[in-house]
N, C-alpha and C. Protein backbone atom coordinates (compact mmCIF):
# COMPACT_ATOMS: atom_id res chain seq x y z
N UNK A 1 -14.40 12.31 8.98
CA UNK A 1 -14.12 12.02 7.58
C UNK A 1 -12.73 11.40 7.45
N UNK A 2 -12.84 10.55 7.04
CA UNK A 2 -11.16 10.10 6.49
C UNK A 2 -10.26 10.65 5.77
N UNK A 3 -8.82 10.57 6.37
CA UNK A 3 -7.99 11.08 5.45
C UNK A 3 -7.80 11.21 4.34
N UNK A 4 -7.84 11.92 2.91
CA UNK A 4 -7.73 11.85 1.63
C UNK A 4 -5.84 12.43 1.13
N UNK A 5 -6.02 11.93 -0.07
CA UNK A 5 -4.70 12.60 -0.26
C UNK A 5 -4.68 12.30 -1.65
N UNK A 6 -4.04 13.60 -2.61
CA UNK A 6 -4.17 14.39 -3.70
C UNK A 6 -3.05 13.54 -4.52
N UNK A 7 -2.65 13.51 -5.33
CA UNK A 7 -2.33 12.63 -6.37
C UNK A 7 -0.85 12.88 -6.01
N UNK A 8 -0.07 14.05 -5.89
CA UNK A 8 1.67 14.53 -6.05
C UNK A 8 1.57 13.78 -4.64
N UNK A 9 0.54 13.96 -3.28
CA UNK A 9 1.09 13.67 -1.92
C UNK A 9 1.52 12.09 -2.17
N UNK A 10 0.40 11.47 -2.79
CA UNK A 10 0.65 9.89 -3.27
C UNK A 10 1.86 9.71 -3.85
N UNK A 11 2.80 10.41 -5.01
CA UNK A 11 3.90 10.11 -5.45
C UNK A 11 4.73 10.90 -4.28
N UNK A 12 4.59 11.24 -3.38
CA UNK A 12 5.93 11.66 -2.51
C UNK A 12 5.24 10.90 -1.64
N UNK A 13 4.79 10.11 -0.86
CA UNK A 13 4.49 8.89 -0.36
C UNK A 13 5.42 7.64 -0.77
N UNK A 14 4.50 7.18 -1.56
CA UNK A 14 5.15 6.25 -2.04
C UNK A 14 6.46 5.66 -3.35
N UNK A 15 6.56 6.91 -3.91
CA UNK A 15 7.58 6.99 -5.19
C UNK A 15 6.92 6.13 -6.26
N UNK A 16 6.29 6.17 -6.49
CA UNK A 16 5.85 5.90 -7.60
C UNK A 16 5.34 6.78 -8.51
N UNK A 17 4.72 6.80 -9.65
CA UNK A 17 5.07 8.12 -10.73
C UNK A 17 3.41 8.75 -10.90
N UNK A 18 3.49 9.83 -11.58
CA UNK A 18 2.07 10.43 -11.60
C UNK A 18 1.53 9.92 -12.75
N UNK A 19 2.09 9.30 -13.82
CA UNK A 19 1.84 8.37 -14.76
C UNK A 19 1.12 7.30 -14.20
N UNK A 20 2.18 6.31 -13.63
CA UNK A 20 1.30 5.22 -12.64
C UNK A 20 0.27 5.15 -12.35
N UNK A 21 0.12 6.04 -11.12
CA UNK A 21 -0.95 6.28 -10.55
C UNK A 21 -2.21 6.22 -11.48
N UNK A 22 -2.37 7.28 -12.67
CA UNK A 22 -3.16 7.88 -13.71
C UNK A 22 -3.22 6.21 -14.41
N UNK A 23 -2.63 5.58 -14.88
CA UNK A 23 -2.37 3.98 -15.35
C UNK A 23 -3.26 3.26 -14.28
N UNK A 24 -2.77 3.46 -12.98
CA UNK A 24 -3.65 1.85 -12.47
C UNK A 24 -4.76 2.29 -12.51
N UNK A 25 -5.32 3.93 -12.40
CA UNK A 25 -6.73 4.03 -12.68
C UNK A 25 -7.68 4.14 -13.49
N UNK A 26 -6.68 4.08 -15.20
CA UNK A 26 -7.58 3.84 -16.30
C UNK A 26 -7.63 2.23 -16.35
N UNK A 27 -7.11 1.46 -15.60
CA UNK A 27 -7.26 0.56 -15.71
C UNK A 27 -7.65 -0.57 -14.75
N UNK A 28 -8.40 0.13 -13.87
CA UNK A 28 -9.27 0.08 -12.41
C UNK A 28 -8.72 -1.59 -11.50
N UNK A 29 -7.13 -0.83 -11.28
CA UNK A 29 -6.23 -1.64 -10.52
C UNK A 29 -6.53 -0.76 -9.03
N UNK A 30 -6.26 0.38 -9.37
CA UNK A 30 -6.56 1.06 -7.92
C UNK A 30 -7.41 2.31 -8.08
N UNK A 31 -8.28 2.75 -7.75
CA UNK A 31 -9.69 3.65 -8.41
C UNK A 31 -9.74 4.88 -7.08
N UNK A 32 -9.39 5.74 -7.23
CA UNK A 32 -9.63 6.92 -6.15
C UNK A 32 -11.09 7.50 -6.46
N UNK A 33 -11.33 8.20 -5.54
CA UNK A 33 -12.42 9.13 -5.33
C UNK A 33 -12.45 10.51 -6.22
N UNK A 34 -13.20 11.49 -7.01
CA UNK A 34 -12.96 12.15 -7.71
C UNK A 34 -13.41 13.44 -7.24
N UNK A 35 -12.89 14.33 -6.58
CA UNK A 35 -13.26 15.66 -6.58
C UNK A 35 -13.27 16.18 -7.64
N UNK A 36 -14.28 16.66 -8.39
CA UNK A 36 -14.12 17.61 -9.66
C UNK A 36 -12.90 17.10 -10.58
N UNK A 37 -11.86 17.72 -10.96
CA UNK A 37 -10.95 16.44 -11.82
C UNK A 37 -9.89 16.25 -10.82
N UNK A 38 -9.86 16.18 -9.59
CA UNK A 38 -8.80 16.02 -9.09
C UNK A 38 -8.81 14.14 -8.49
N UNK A 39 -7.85 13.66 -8.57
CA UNK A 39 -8.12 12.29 -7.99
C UNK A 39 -8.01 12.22 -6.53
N UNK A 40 -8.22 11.59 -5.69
CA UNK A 40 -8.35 11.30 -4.12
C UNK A 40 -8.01 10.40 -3.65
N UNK A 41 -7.21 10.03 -2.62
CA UNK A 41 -6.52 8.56 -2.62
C UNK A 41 -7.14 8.22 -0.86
N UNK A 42 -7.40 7.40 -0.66
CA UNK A 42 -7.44 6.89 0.79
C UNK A 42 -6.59 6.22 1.39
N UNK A 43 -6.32 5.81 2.72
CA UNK A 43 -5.46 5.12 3.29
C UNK A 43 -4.96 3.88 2.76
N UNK A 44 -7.03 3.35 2.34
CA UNK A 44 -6.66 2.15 2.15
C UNK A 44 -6.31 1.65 0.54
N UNK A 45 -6.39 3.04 -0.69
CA UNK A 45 -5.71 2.94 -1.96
C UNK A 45 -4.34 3.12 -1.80
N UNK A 46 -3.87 3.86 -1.12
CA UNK A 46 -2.22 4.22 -0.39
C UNK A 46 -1.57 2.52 0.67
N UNK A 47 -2.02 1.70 0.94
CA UNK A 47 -1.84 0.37 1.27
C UNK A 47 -1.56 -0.37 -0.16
N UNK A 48 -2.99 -0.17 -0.57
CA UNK A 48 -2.69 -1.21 -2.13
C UNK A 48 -1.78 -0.91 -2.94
N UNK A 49 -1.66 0.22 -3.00
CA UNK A 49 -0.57 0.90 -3.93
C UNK A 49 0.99 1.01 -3.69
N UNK A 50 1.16 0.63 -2.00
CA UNK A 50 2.36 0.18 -1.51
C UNK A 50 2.52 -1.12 -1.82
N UNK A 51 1.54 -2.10 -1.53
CA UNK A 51 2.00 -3.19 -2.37
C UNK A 51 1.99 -3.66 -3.78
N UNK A 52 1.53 -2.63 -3.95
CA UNK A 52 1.92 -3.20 -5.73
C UNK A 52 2.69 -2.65 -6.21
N UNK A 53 3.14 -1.37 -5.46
CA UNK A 53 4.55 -0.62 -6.50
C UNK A 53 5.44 -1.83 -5.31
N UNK A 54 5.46 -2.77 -4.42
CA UNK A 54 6.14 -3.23 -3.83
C UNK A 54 6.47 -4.87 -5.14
N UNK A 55 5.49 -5.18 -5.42
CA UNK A 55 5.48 -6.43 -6.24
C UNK A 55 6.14 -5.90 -7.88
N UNK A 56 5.67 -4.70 -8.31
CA UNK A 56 6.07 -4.22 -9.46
C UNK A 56 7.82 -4.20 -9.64
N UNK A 57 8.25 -3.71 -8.67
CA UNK A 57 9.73 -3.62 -8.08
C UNK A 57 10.44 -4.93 -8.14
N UNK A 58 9.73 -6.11 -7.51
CA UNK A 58 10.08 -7.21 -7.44
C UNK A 58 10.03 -7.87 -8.73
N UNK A 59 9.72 -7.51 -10.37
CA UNK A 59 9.48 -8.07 -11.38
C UNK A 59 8.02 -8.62 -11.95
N UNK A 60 6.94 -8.40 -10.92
CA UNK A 60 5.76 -8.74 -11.30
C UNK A 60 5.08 -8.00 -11.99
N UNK A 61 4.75 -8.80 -13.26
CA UNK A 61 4.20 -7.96 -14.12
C UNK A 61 2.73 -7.36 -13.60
N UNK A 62 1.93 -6.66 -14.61
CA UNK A 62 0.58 -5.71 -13.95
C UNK A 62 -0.39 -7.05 -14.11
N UNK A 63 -0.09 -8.28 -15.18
CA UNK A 63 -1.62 -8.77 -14.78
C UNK A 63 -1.35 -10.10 -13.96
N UNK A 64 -0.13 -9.64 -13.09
CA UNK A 64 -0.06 -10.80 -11.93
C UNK A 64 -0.04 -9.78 -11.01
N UNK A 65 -0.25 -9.02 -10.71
CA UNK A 65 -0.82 -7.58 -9.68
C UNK A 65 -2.24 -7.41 -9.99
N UNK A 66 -2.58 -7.85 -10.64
CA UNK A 66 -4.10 -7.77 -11.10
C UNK A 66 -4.75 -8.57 -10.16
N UNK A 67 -4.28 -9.93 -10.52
CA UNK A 67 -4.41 -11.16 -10.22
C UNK A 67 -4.15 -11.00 -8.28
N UNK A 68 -3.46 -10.62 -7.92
CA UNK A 68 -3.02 -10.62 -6.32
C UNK A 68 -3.71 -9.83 -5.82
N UNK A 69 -4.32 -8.11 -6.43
CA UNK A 69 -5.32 -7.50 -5.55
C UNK A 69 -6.49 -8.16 -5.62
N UNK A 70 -6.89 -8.62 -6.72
CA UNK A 70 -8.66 -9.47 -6.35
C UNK A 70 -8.65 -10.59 -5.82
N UNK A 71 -7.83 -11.58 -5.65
CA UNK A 71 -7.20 -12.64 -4.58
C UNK A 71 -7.32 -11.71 -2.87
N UNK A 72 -6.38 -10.99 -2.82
CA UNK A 72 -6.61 -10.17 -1.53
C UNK A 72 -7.93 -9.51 -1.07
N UNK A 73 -8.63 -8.77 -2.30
CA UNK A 73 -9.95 -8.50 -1.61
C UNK A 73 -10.99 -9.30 -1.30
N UNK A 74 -10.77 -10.76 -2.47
CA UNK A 74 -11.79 -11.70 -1.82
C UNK A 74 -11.10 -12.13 -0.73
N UNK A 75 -10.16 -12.39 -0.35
CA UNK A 75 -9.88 -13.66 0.58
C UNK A 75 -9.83 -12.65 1.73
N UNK A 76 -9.77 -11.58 2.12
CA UNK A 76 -9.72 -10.25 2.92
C UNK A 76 -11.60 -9.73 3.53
N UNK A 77 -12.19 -9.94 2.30
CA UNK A 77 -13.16 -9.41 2.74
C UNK A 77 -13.82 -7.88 2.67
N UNK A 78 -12.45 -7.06 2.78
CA UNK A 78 -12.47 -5.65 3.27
C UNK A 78 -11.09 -5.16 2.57
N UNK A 79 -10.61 -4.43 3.02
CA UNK A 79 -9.97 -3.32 2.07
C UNK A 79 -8.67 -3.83 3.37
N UNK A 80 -7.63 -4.17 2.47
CA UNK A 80 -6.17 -4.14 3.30
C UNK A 80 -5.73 -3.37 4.62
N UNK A 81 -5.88 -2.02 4.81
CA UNK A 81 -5.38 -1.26 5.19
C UNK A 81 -6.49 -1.45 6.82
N UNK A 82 -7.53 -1.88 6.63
CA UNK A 82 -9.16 -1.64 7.60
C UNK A 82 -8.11 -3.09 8.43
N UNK A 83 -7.82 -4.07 7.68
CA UNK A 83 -7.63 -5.65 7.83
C UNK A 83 -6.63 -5.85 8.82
N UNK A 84 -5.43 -5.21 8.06
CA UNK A 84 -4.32 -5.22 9.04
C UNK A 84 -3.91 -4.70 10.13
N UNK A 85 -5.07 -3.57 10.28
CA UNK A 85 -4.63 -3.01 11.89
C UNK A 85 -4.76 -3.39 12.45
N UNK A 86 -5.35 -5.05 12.60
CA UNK A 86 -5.28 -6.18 13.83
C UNK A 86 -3.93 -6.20 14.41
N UNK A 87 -3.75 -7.28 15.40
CA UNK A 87 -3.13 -7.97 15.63
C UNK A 87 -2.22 -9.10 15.17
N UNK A 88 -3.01 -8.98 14.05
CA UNK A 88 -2.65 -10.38 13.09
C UNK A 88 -1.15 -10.00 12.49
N UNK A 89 0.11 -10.70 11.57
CA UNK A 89 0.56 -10.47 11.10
C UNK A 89 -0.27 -11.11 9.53
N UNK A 90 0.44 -10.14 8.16
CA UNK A 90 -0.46 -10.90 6.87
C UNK A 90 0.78 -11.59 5.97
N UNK A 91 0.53 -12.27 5.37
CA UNK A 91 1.82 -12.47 4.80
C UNK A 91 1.27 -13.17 3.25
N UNK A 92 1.97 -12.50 2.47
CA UNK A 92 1.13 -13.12 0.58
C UNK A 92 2.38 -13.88 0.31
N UNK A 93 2.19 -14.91 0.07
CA UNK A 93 3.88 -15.94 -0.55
C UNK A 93 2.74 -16.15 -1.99
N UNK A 94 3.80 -16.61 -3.07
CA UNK A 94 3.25 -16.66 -4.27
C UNK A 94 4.49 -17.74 -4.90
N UNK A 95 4.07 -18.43 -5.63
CA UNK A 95 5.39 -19.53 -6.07
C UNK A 95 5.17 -18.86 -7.75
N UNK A 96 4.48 -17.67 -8.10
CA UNK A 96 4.81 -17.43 -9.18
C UNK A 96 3.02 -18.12 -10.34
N UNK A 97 2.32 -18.82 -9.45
CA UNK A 97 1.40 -19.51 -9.86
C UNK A 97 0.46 -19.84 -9.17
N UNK A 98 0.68 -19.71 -7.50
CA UNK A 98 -0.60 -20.42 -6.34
C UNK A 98 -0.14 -18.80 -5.53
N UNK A 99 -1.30 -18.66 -5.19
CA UNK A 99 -1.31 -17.32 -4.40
C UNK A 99 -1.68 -18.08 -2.53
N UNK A 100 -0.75 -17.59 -1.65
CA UNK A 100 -1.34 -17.81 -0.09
C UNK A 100 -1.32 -16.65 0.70
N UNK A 101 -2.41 -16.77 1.51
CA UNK A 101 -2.51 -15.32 2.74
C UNK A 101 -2.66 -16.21 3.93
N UNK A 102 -1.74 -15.65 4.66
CA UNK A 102 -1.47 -16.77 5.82
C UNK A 102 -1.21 -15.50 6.99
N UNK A 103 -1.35 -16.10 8.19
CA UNK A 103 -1.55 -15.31 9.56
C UNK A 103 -0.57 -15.99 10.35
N UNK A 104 -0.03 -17.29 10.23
CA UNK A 104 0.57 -18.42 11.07
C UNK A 104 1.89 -18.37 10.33
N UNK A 105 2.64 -18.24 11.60
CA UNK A 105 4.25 -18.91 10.90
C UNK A 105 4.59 -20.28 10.84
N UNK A 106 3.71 -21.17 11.37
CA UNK A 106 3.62 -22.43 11.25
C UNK A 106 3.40 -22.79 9.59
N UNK A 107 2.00 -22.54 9.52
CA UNK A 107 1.35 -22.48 8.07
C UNK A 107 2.44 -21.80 6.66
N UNK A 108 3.05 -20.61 7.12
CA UNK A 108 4.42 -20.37 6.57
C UNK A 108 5.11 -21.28 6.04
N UNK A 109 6.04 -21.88 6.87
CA UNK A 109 6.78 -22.67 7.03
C UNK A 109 6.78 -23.88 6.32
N UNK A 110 5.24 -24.51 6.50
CA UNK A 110 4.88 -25.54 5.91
C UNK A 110 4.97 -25.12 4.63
N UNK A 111 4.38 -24.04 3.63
CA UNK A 111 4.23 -23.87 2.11
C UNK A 111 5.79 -23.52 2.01
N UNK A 112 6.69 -22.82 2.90
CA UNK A 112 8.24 -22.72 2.17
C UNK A 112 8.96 -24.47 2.37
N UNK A 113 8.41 -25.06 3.21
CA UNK A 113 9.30 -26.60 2.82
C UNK A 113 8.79 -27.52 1.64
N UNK A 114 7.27 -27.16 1.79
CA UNK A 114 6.69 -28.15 0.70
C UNK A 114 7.01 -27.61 -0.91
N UNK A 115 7.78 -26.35 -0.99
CA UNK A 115 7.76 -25.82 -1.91
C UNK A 115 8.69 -26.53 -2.92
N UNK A 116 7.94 -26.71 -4.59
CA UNK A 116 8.96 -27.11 -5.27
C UNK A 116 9.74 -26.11 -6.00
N UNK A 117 9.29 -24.63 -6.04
CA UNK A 117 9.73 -23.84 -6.58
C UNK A 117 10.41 -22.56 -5.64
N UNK A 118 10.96 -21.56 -6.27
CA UNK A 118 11.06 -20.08 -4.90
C UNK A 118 9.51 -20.07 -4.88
N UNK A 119 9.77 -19.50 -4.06
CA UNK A 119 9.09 -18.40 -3.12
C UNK A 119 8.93 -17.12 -2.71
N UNK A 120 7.89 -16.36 -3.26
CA UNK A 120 8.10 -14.92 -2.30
C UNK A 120 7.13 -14.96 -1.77
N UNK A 121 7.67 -13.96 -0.92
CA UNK A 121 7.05 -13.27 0.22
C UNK A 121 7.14 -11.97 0.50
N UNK A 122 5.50 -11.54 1.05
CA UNK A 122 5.37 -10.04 1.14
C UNK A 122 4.78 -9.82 2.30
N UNK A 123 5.52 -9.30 3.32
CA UNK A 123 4.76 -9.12 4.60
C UNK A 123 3.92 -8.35 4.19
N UNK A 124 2.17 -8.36 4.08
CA UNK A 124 1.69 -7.00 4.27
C UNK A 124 1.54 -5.92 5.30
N UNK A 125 1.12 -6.85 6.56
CA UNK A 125 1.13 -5.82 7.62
C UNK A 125 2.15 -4.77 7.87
N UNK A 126 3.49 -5.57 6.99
CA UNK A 126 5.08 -4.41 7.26
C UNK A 126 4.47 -3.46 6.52
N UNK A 127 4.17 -3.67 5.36
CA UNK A 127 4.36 -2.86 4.04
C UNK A 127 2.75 -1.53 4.27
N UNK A 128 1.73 -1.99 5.56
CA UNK A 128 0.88 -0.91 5.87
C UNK A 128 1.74 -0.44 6.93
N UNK A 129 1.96 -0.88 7.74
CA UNK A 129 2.67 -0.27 9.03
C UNK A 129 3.79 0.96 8.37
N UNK A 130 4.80 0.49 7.21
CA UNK A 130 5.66 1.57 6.69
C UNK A 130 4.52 2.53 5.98
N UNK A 131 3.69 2.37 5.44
CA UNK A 131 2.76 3.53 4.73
C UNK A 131 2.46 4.48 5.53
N UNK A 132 1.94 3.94 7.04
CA UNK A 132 1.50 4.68 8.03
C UNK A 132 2.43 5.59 8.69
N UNK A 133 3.50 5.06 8.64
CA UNK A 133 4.76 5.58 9.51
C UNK A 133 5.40 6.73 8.60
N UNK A 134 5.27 6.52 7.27
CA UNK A 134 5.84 7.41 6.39
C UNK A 134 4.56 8.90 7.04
N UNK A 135 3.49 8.48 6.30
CA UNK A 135 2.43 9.45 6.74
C UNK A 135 2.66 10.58 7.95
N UNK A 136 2.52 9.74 9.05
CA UNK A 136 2.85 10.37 10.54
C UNK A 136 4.36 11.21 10.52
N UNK A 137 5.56 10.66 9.57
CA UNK A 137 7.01 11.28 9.64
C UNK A 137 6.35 12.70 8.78
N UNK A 138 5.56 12.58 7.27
CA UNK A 138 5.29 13.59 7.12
C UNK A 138 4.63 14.86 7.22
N UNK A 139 3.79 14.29 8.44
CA UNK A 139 2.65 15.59 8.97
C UNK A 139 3.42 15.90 9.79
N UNK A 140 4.39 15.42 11.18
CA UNK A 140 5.24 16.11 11.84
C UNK A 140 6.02 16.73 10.92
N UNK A 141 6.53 16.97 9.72
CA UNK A 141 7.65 17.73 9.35
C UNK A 141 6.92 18.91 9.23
N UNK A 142 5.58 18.53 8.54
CA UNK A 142 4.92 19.74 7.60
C UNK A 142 4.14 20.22 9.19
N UNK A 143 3.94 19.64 9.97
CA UNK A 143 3.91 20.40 11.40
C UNK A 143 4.69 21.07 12.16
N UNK A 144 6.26 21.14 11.57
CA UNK A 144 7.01 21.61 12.18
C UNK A 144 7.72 22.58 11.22
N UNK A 145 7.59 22.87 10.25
CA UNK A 145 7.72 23.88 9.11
C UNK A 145 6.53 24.87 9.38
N UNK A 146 5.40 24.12 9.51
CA UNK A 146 4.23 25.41 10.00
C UNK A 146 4.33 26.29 11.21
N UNK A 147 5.11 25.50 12.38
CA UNK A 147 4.84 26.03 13.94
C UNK A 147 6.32 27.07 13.55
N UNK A 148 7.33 26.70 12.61
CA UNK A 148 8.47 27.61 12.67
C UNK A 148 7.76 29.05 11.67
N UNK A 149 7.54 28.60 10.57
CA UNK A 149 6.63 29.82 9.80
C UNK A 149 6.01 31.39 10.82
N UNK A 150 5.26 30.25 11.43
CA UNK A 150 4.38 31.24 12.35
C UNK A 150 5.12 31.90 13.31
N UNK A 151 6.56 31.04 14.04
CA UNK A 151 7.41 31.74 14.89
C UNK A 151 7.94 32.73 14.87
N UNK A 152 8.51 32.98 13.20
CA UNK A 152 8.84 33.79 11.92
C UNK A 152 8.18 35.16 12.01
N UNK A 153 6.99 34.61 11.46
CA UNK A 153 6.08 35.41 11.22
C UNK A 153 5.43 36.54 12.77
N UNK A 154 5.92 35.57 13.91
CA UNK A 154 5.43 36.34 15.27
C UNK A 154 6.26 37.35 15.71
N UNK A 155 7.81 36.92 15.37
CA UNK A 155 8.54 37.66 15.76
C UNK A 155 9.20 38.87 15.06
N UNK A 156 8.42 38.81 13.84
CA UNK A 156 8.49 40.17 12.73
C UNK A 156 7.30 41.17 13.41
């Protein structure tokens, strides 16, 4: 079964607010799984949700985050998080009006010279790779608060 994770683990994940969260899903930006009333987040809603509290940060409003996750799931195919554990690097540049998902730093390169406007850029593969890494830093802690507990607890 895949990892799930409860709505507070999502805001100490990623810092973003329990408001938020409750927001992108009345407004089916990012849609969890529902145990009874509790919400459920997956790896790959914990990806999307890194990049959009990543774009939100950067000044993008919600219906140009709108606009960039259904761009990403069509042009993706599959769910971000499944996508990027390639090999591939992902990269979303946006001039604010043309959306690109590019794999090539060549292809890069070419849309930042031809550009008449800025440019951003959002590595995604960084921005899953840090989701993941956060994850793994926090099950070793909460693995190592448990193994001391019990040490505690053995030597009473």
């Amino acid at each position: 079964m895949a990892e799930r994770f409860t709505s507070a683990q999502v805001v100490e994940l990623t810092g973003i607010t329990a408001r938020q969260l409750q927001w992108w899903d009345e407004q089916g930006i990012v849609v969890p799984s529902r145990e009874g009333h509790r919400r459920l987040y997956s790896l790959d809603d914990l990806a999307e949700m890194a990049v959009i509290a990543d774009l939100r940060r950067r000044g993008f409003p919600l219906q140009r985050v709108r606009r960039v996750v259904r761009f990403l799931q069509r042009e993706l195919g599959s769910r971000l998080a499944q996508t990027v554990s390639g090999g591939s690097e992902y990269h979303l540049l946006t001039d604010g009006s043309r959306l690109y998902l590019e794999t090539s730093a060549k292809q890069i390169v070419d849309i930042l010279k031809n550009a008449r406007q800025p440019i951003l850029s959002v590595c995604l593969t960084d921005t899953v790779r840090a989701m993941r890494a956060n994850i793994r830093g926090r099950k070793k802690a909460s693995a190592s608060v448990h193994s001391q507990q019990h040490a505690r607890r053995k030597a009473l």
